[in-house]
C-alpha atoms as a PDB file:
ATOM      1  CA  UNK A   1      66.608 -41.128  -6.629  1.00  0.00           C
ATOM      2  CA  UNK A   2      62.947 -41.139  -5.822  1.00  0.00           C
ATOM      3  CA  UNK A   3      61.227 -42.543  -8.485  1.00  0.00           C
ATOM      4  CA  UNK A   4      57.932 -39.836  -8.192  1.00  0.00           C
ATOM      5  CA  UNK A   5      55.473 -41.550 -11.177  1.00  0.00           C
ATOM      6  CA  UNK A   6      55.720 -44.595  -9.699  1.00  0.00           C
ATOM      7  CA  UNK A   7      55.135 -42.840  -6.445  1.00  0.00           C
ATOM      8  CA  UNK A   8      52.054 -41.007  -7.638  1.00  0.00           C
ATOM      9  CA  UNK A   9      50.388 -43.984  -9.308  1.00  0.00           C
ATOM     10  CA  UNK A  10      50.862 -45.588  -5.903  1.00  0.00           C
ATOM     11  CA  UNK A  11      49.460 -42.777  -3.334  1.00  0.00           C
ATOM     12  CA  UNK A  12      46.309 -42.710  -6.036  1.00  0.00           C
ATOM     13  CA  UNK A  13      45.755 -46.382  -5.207  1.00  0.00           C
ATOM     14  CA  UNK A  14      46.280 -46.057  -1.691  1.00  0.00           C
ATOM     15  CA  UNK A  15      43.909 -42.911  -1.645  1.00  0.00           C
ATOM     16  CA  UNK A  16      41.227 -44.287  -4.009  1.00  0.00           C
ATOM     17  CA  UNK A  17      41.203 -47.802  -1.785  1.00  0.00           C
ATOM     18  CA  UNK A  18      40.821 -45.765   1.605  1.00  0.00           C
ATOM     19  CA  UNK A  19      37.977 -43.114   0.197  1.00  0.00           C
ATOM     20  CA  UNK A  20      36.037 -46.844  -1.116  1.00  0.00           C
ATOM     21  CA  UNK A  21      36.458 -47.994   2.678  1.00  0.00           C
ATOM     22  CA  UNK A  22      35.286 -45.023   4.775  1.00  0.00           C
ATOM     23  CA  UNK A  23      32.467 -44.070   2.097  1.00  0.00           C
ATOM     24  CA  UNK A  24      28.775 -45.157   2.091  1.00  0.00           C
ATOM     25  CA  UNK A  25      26.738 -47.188  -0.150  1.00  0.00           C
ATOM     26  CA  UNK A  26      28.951 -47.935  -2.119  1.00  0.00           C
ATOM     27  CA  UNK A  27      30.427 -44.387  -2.699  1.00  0.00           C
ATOM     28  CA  UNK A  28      34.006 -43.171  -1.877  1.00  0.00           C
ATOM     29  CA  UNK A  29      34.234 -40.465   1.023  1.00  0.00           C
ATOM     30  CA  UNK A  30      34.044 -37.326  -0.813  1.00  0.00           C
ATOM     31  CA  UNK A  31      37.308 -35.357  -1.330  1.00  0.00           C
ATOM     32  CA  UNK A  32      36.164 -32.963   0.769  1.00  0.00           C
ATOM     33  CA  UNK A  33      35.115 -35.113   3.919  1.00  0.00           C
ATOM     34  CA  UNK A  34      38.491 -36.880   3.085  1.00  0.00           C
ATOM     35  CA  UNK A  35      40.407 -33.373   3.738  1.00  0.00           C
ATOM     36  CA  UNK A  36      38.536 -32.812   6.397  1.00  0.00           C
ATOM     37  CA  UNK A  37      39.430 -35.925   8.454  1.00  0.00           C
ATOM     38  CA  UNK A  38      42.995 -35.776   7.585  1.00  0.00           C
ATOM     39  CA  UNK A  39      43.279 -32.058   8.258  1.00  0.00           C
ATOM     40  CA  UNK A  40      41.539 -32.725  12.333  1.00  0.00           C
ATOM     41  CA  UNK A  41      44.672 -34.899  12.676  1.00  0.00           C
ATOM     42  CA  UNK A  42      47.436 -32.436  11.499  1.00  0.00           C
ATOM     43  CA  UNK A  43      46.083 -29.093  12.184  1.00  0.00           C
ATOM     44  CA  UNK A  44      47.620 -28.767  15.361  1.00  0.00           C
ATOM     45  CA  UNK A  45      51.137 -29.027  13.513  1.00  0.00           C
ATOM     46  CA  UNK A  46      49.550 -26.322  12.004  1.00  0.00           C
ATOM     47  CA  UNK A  47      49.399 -27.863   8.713  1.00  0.00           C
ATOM     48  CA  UNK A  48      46.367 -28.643   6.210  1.00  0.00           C
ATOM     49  CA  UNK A  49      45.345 -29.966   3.245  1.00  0.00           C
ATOM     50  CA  UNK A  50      42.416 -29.125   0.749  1.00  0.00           C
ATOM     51  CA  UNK A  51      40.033 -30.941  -1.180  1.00  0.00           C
ATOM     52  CA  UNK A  52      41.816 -30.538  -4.376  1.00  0.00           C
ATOM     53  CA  UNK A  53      44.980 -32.251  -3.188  1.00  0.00           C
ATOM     54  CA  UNK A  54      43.086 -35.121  -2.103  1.00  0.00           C
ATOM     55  CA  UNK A  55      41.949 -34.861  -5.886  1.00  0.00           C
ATOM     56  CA  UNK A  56      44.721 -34.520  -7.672  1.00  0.00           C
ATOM     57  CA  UNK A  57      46.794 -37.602  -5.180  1.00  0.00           C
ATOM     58  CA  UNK A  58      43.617 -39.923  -6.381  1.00  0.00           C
ATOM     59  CA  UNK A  59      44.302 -38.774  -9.722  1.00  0.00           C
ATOM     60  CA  UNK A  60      47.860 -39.312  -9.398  1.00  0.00           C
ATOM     61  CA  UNK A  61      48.842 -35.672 -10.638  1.00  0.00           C
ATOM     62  CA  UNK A  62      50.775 -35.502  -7.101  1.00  0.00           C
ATOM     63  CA  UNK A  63      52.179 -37.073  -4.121  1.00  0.00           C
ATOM     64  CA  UNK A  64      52.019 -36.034  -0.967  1.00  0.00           C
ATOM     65  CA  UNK A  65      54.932 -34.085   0.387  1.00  0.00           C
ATOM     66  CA  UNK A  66      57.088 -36.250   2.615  1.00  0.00           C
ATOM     67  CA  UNK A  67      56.792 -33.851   5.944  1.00  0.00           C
ATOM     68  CA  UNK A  68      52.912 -33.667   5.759  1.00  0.00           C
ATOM     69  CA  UNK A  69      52.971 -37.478   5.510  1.00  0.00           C
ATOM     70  CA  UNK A  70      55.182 -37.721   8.594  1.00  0.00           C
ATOM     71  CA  UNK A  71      53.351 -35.265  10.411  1.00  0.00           C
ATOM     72  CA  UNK A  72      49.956 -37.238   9.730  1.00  0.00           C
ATOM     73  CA  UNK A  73      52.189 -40.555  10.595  1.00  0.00           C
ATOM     74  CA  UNK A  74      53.226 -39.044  14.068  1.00  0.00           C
ATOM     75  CA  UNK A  75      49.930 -37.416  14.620  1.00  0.00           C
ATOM     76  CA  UNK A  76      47.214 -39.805  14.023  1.00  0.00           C
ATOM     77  CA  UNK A  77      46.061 -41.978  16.629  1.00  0.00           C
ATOM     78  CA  UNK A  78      47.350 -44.960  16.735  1.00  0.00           C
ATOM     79  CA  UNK A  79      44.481 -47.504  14.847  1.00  0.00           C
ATOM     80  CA  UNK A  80      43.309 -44.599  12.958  1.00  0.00           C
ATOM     81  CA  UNK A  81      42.280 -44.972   9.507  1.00  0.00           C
ATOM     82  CA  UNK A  82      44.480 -41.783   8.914  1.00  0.00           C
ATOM     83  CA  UNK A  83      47.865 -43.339  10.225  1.00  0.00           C
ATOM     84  CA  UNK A  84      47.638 -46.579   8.783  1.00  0.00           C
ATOM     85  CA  UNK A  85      47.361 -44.164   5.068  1.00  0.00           C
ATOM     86  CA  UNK A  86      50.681 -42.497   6.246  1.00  0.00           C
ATOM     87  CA  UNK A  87      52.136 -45.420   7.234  1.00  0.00           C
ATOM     88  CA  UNK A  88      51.064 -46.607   3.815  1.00  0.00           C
ATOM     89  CA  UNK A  89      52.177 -44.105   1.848  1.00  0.00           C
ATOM     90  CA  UNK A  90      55.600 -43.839   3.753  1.00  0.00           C
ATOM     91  CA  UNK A  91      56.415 -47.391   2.769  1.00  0.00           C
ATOM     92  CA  UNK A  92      55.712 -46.347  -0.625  1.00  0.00           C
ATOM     93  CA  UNK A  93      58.167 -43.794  -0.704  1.00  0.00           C
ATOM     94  CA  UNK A  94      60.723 -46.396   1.095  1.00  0.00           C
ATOM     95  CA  UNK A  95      59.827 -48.523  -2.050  1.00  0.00           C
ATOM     96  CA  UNK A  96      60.805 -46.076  -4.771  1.00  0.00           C
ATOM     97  CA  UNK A  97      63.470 -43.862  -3.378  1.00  0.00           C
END
């Protein structure tokens, strides 16, 4: 059984840690820009992804749904800062299922 607060607390972490990396002077990328980046990568699945669900992953209200995940996995270049998240985030679901 997935084990989905532990799964949430998680994706926050890995979210939070990425937005620190790819932001600027010592401020996390901004939700938006976030969305943004990860929607160029999955849109052709024609899937998306909003500001507020970047927001409420880094809060750890929710976790991402598996598919989009596996989508962004399979459709991120390979060395992107977008695939190694999925890849991330898709161990963490390995971990707590």
């Amino acid at each position: 059984m997935l084990n989905r607060t532990l799964l949430r607390q998680e994706t926050a972490r890995i979210v939070n840690e990425y937005r620190i990396k790819l932001g600027k002077q010592g401020k996390p990328l901004s939700y938006a820009q976030f969305a943004w980046q990860l929607r160029t990568c999955v849109r052709k699945n024609g899937l998306s992804v909003s500001y507020q669900t970047i927001k409420n992953w880094a809060d750890g209200i929710h976790c991402p749904e598996y598919f989009f995940i596996t989508a962004l996995a399979y459709s991120a270049s390979e060395g992107s800062w977008q695939k190694m998240l999925a890849l991330e985030i898709l161990e963490s679901y390995k971990r707590h299922m």
